[in-house]
C-alpha atoms as a PDB file:
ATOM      1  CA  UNK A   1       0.000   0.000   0.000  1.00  0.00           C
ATOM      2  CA  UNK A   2       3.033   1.999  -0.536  1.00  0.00           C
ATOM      3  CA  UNK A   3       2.095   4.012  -3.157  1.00  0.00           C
ATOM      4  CA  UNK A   4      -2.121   4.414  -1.784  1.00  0.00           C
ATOM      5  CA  UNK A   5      -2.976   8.083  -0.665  1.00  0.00           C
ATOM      6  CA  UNK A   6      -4.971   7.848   2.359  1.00  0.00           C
ATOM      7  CA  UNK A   7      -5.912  11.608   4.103  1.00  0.00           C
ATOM      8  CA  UNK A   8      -5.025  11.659   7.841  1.00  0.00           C
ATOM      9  CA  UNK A   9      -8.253  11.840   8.864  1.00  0.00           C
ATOM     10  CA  UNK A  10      -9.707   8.942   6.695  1.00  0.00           C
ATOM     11  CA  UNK A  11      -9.709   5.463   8.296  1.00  0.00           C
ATOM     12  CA  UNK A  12      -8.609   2.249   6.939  1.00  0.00           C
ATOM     13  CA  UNK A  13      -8.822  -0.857   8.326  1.00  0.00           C
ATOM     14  CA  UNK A  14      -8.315  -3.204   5.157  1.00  0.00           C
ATOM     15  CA  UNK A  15      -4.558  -4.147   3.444  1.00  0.00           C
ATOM     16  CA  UNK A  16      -6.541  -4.516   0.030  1.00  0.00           C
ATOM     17  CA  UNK A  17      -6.341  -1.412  -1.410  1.00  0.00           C
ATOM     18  CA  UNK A  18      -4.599  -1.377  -5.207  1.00  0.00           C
ATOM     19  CA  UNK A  19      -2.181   0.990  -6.136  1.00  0.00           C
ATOM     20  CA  UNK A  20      -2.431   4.568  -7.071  1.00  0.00           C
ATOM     21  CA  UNK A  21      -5.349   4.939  -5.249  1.00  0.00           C
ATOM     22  CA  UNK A  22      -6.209   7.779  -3.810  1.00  0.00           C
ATOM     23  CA  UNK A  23      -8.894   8.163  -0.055  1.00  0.00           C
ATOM     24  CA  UNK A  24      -9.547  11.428   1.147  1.00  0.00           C
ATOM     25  CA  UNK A  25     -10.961  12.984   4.373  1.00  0.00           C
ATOM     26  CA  UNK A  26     -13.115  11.154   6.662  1.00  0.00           C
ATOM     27  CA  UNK A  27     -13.692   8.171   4.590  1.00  0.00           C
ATOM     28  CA  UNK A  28     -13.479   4.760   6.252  1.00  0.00           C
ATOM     29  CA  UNK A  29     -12.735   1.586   4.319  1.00  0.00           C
ATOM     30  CA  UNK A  30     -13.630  -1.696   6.662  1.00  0.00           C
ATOM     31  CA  UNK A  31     -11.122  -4.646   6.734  1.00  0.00           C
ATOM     32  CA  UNK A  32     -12.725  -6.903   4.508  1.00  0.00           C
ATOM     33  CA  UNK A  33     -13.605  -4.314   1.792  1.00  0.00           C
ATOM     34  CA  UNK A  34     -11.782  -4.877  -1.487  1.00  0.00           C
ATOM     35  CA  UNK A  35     -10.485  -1.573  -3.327  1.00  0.00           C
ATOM     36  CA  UNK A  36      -8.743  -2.148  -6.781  1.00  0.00           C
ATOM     37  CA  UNK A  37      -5.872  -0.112  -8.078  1.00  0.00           C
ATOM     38  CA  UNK A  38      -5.934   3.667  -9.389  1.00  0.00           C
ATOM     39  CA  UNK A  39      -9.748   4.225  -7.352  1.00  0.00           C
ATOM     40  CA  UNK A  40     -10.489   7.823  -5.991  1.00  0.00           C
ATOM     41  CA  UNK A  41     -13.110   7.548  -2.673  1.00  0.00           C
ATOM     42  CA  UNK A  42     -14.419  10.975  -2.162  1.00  0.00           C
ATOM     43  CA  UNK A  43     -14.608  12.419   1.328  1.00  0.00           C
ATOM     44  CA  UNK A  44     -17.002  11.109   4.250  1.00  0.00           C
ATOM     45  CA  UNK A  45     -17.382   7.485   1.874  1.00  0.00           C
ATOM     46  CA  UNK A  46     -17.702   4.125   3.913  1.00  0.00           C
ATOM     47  CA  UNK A  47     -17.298   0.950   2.329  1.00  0.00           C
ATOM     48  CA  UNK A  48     -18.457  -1.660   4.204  1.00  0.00           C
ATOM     49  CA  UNK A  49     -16.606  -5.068   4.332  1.00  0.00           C
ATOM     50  CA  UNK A  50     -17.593  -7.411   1.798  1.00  0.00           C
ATOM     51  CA  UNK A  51     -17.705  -4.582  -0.919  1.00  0.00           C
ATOM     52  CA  UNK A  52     -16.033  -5.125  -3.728  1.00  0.00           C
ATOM     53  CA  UNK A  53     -14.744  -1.659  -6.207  1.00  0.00           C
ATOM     54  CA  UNK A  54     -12.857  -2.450  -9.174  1.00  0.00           C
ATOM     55  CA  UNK A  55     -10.254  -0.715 -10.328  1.00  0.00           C
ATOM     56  CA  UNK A  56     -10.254   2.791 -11.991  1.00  0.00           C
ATOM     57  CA  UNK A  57     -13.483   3.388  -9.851  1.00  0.00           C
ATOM     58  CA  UNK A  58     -14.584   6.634  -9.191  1.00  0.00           C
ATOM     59  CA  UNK A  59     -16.825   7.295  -5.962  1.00  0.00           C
ATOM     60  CA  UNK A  60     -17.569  11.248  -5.200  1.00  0.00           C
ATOM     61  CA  UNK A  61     -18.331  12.147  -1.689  1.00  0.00           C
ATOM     62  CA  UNK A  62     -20.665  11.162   0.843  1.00  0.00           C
ATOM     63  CA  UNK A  63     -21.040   7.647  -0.506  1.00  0.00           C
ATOM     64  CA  UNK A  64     -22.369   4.327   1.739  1.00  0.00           C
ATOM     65  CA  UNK A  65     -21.004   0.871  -0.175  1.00  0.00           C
ATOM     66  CA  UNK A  66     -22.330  -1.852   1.224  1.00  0.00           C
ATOM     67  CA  UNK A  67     -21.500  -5.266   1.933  1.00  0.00           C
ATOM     68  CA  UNK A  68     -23.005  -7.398  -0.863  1.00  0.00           C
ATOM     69  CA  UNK A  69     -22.216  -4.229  -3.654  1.00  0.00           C
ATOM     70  CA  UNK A  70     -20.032  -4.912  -6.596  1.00  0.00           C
ATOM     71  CA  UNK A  71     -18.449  -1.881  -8.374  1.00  0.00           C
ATOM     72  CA  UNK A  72     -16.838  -3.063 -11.477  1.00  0.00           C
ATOM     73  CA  UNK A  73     -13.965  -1.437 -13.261  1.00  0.00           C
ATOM     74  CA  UNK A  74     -13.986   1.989 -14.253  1.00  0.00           C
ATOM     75  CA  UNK A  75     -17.812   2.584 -12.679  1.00  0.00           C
ATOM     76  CA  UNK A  76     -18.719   6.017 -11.167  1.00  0.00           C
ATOM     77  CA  UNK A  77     -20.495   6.939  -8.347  1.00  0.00           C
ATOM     78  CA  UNK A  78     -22.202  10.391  -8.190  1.00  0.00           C
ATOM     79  CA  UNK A  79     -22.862  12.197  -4.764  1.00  0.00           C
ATOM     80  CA  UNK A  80     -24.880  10.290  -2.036  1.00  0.00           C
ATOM     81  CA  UNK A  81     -26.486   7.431  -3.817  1.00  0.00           C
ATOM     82  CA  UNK A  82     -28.044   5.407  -1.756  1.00  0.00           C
ATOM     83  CA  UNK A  83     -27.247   1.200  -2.513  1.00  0.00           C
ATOM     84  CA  UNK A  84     -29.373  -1.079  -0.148  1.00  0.00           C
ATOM     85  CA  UNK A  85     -28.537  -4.966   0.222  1.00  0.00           C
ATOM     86  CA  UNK A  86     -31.521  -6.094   1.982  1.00  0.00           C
ATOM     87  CA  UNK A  87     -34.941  -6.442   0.864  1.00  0.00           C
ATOM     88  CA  UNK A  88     -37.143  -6.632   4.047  1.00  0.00           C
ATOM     89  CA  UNK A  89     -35.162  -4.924   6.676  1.00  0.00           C
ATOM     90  CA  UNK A  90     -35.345  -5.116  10.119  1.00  0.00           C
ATOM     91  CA  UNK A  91     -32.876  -4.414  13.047  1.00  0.00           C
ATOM     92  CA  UNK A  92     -31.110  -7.265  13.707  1.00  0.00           C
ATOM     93  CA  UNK A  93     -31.743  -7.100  17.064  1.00  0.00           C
ATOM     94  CA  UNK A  94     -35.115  -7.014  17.273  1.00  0.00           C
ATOM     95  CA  UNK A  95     -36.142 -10.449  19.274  1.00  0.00           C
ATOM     96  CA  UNK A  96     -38.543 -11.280  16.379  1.00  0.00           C
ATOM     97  CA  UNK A  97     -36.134 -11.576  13.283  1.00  0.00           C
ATOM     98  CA  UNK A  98     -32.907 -13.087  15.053  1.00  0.00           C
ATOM     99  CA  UNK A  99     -33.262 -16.250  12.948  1.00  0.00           C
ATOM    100  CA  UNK A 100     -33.383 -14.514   9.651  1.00  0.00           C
ATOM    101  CA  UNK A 101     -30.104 -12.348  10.792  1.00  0.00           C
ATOM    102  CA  UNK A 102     -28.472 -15.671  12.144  1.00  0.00           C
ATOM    103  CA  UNK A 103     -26.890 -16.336   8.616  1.00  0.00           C
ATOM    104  CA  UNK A 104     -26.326 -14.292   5.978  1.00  0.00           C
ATOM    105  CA  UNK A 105     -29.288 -15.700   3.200  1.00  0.00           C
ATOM    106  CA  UNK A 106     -31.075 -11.781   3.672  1.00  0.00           C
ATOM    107  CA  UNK A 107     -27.915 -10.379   2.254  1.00  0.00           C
ATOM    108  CA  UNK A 108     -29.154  -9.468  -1.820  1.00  0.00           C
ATOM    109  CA  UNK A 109     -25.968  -8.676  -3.756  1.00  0.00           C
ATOM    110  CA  UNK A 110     -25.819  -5.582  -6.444  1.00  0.00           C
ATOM    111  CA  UNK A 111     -23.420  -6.040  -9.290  1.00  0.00           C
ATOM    112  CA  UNK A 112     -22.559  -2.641 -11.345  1.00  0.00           C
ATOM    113  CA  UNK A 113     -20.847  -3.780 -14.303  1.00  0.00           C
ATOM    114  CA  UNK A 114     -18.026  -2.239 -16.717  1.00  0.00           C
ATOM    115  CA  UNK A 115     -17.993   1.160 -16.842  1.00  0.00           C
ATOM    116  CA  UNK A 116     -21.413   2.275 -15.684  1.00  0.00           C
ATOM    117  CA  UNK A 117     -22.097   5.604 -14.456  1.00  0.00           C
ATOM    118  CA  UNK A 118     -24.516   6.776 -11.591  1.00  0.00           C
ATOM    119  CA  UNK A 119     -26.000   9.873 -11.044  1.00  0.00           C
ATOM    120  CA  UNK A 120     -26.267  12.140  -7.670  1.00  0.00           C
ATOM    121  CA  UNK A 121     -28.515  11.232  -4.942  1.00  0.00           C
ATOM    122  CA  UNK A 122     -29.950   7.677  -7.148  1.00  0.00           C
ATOM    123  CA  UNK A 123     -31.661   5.080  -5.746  1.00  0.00           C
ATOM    124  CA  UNK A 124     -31.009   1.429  -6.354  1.00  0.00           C
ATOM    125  CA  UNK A 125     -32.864  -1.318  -4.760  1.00  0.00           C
ATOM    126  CA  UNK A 126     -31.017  -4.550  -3.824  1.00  0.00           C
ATOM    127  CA  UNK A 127     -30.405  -7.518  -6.297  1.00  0.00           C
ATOM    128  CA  UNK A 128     -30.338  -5.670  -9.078  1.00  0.00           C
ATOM    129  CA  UNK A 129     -27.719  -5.469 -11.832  1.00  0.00           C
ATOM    130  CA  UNK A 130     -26.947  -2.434 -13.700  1.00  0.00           C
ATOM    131  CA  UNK A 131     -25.583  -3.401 -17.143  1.00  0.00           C
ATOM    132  CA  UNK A 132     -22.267  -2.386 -18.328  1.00  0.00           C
ATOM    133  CA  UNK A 133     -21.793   1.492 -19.741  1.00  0.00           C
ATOM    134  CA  UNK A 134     -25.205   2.337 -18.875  1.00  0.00           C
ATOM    135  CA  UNK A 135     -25.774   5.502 -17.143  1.00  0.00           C
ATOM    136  CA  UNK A 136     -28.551   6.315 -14.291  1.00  0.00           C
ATOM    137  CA  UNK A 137     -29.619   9.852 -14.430  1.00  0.00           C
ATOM    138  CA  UNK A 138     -29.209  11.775 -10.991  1.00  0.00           C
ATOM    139  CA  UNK A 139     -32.430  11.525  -8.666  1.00  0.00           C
ATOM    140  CA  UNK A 140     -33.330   7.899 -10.389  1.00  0.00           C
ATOM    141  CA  UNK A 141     -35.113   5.347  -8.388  1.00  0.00           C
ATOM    142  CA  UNK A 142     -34.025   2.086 -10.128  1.00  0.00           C
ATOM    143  CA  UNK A 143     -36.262  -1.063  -9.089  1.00  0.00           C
ATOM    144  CA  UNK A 144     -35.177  -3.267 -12.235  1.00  0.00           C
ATOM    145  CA  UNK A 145     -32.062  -4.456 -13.998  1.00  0.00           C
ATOM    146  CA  UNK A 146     -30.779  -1.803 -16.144  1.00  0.00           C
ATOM    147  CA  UNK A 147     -29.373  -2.855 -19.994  1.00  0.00           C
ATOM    148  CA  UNK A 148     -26.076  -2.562 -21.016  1.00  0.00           C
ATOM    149  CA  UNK A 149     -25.685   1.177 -22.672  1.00  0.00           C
ATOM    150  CA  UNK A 150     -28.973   2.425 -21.714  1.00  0.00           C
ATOM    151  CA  UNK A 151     -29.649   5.540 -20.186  1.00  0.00           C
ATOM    152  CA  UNK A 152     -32.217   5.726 -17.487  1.00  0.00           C
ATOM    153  CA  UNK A 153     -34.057   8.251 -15.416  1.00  0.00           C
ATOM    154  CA  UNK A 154     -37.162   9.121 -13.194  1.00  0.00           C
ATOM    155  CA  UNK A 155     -39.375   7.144 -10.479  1.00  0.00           C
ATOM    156  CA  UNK A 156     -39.204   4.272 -11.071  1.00  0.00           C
ATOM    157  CA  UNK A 157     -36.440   4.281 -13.461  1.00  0.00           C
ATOM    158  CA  UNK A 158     -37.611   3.570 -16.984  1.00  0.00           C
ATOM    159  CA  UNK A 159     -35.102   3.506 -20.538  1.00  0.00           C
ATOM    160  CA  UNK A 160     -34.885   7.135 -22.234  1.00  0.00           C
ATOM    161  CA  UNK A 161     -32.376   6.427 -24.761  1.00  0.00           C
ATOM    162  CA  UNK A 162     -29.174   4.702 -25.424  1.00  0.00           C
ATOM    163  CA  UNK A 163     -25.263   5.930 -24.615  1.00  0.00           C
ATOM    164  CA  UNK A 164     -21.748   5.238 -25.776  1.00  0.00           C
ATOM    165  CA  UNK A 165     -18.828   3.898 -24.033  1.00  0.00           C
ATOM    166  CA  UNK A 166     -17.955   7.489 -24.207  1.00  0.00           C
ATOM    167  CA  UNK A 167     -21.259   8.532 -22.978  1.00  0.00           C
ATOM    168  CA  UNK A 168     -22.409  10.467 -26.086  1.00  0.00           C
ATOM    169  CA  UNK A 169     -26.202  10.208 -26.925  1.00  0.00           C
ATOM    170  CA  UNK A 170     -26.606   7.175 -29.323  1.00  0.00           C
ATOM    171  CA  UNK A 171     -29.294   7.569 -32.153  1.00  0.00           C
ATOM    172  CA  UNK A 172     -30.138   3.922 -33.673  1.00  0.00           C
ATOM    173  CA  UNK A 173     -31.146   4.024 -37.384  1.00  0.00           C
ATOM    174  CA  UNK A 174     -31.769   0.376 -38.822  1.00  0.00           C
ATOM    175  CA  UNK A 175     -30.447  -0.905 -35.386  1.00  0.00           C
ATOM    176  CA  UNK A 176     -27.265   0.582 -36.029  1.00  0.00           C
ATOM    177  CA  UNK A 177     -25.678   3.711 -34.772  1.00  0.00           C
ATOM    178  CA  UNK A 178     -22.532   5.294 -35.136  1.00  0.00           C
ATOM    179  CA  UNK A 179     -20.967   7.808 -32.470  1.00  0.00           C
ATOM    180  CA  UNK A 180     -20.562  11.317 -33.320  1.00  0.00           C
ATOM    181  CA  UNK A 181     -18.276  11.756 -30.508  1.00  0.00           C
ATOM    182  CA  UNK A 182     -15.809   8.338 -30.743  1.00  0.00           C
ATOM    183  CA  UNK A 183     -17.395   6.633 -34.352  1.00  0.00           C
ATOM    184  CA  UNK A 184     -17.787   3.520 -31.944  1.00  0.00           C
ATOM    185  CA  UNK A 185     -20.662   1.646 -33.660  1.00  0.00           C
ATOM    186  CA  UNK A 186     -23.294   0.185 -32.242  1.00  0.00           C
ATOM    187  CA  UNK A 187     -26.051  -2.903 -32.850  1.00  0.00           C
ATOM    188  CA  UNK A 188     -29.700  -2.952 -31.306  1.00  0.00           C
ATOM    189  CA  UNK A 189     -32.101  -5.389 -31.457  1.00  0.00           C
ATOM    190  CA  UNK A 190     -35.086  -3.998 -29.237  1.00  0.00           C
ATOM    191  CA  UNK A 191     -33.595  -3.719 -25.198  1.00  0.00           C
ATOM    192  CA  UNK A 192     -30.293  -5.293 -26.287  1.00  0.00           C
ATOM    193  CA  UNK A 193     -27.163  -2.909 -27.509  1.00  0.00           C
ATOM    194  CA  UNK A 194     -23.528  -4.731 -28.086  1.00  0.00           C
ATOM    195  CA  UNK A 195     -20.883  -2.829 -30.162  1.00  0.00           C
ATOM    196  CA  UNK A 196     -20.497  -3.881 -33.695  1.00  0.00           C
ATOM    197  CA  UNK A 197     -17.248  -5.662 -33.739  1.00  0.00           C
ATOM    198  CA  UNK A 198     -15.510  -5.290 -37.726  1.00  0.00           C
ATOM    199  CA  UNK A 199     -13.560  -8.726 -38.324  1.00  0.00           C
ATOM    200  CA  UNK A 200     -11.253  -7.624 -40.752  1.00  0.00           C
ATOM    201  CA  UNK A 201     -11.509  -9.211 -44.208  1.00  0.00           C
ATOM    202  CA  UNK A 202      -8.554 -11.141 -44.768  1.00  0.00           C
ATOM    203  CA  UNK A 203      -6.543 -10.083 -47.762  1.00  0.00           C
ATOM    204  CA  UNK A 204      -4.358 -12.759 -49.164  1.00  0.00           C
ATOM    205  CA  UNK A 205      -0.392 -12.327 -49.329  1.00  0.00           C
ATOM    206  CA  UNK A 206       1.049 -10.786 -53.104  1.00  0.00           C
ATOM    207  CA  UNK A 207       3.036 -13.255 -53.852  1.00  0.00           C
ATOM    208  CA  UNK A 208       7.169 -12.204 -54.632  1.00  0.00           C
ATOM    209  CA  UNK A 209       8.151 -11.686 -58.440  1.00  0.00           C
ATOM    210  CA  UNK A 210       9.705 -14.385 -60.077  1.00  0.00           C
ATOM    211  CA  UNK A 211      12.812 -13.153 -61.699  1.00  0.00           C
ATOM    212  CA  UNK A 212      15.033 -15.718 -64.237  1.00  0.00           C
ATOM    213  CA  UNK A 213      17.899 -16.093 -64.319  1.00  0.00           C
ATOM    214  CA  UNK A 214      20.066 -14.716 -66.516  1.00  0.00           C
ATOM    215  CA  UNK A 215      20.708 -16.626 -69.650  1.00  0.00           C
ATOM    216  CA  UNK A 216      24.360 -17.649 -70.113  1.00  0.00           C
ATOM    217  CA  UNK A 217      24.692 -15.300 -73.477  1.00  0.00           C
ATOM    218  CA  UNK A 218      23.916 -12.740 -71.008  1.00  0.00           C
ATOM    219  CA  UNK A 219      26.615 -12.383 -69.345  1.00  0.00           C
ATOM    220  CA  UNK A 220      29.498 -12.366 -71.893  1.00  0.00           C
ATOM    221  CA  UNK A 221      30.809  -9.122 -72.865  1.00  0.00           C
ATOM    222  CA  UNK A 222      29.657  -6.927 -75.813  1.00  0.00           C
ATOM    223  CA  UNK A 223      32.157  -7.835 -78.881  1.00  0.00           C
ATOM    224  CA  UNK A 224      32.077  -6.240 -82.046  1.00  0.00           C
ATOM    225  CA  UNK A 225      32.148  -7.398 -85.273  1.00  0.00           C
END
């Protein structure tokens, strides 16, 4: 952890934390959290242990990761959105639900793939998976998986449109579109969106000139008559 930033007021209790990262004031980071290399944790963040963040994973302030959450690479976190991991909570120690909080089967995991960007102050409910280079729009209550590339927004969170790896606005033609901003292109075929991979068309090797050799009558000298 060498080369890991940590503010002197932040607090962390956990050896996995990748290089180049950077944790500033009055975060704590529980031993057992996971933090990848080359992550920035904004002020007054706690990540709980059993959280996972990938690397390249940007979280802005005032941020709660929970255990059960999975950041993947390169996903950012807007200001104060709020993850849950348990569908029917109680406090554990009320006398009534100690057998359901005896084991851990009420924990609901969250999985934000590749890339994926959240919005300030969005709402996710727990269990669901938000799909790789999508993008939540700030304010968003999401209560359903989200699709890979789409853009989402309002209460509950429904599908307004389609982004780039870039996060451009994608506009789909024939179920193809083309970034203005990168000129990544894109397939669709109704909720599903996968970049349109070219295989290059292989071209087949010019083959070397054959050159004779010279005939014998070639190579004696010029005489005259």
């Amino acid at each position: 952890m060498s080369s890991v930033y940590t503010h002197p007021t932040a607090q962390v209790d956990t050896d996995q934390i990748g290089s180049g990262t950077r944790i500033w004031a009055f975060a704590h980071v529980m031993k057992g959290a996971h933090v990848g290399k080359n992550c920035n944790i904004g002020g007054h963040c706690f990540i709980e242990a059993g959280a996972a963040v990938g690397n390249n994973v940007t979280i802005k302030n005032g941020n709660s990761i929970w255990e059960g959450v999975t950041l993947e690479d390169g996903v950012f976190v807007g200001p104060r959105v709020f993850f849950t991991n348990d569908l029917r909570p109680r406090s554990p120690r009320l006398p009534q639900v100690r057998k359901r909080y005896s084991n851990r089967s009420w924990l609901v995991p969250t999985f934000v793939r590749t890339g994926a960007s959240i919005g300030a102050g969005a709402i996710l409910l727990a269990g669901r998976t938000i799909g790789e280079y999508s993008m939540i729009a700030a304010g968003a209550l999401v209560t359903k998986d989200v699709p890979p590339y789409a853009l989402v927004l309002g209460s509950p969170a429904r599908v307004a449109g389609w982004v780039c790896q870039c996060g451009a606005s994608l506009d789909f033609e024939d179920g193809m579109s083309s970034c203005k901003t990168c000129a990544l292109m894109y397939l669709r075929s109704g909720q599903n969106v996968s970049i349109c991979r070219v295989t290059p068309i292989p071209v087949p090797p010019i083959p070397a000139p054959q050159i004779s050799a010279p005939s014998p009558d070639a190579a004696r000298p010029y005489q005259s008559a």
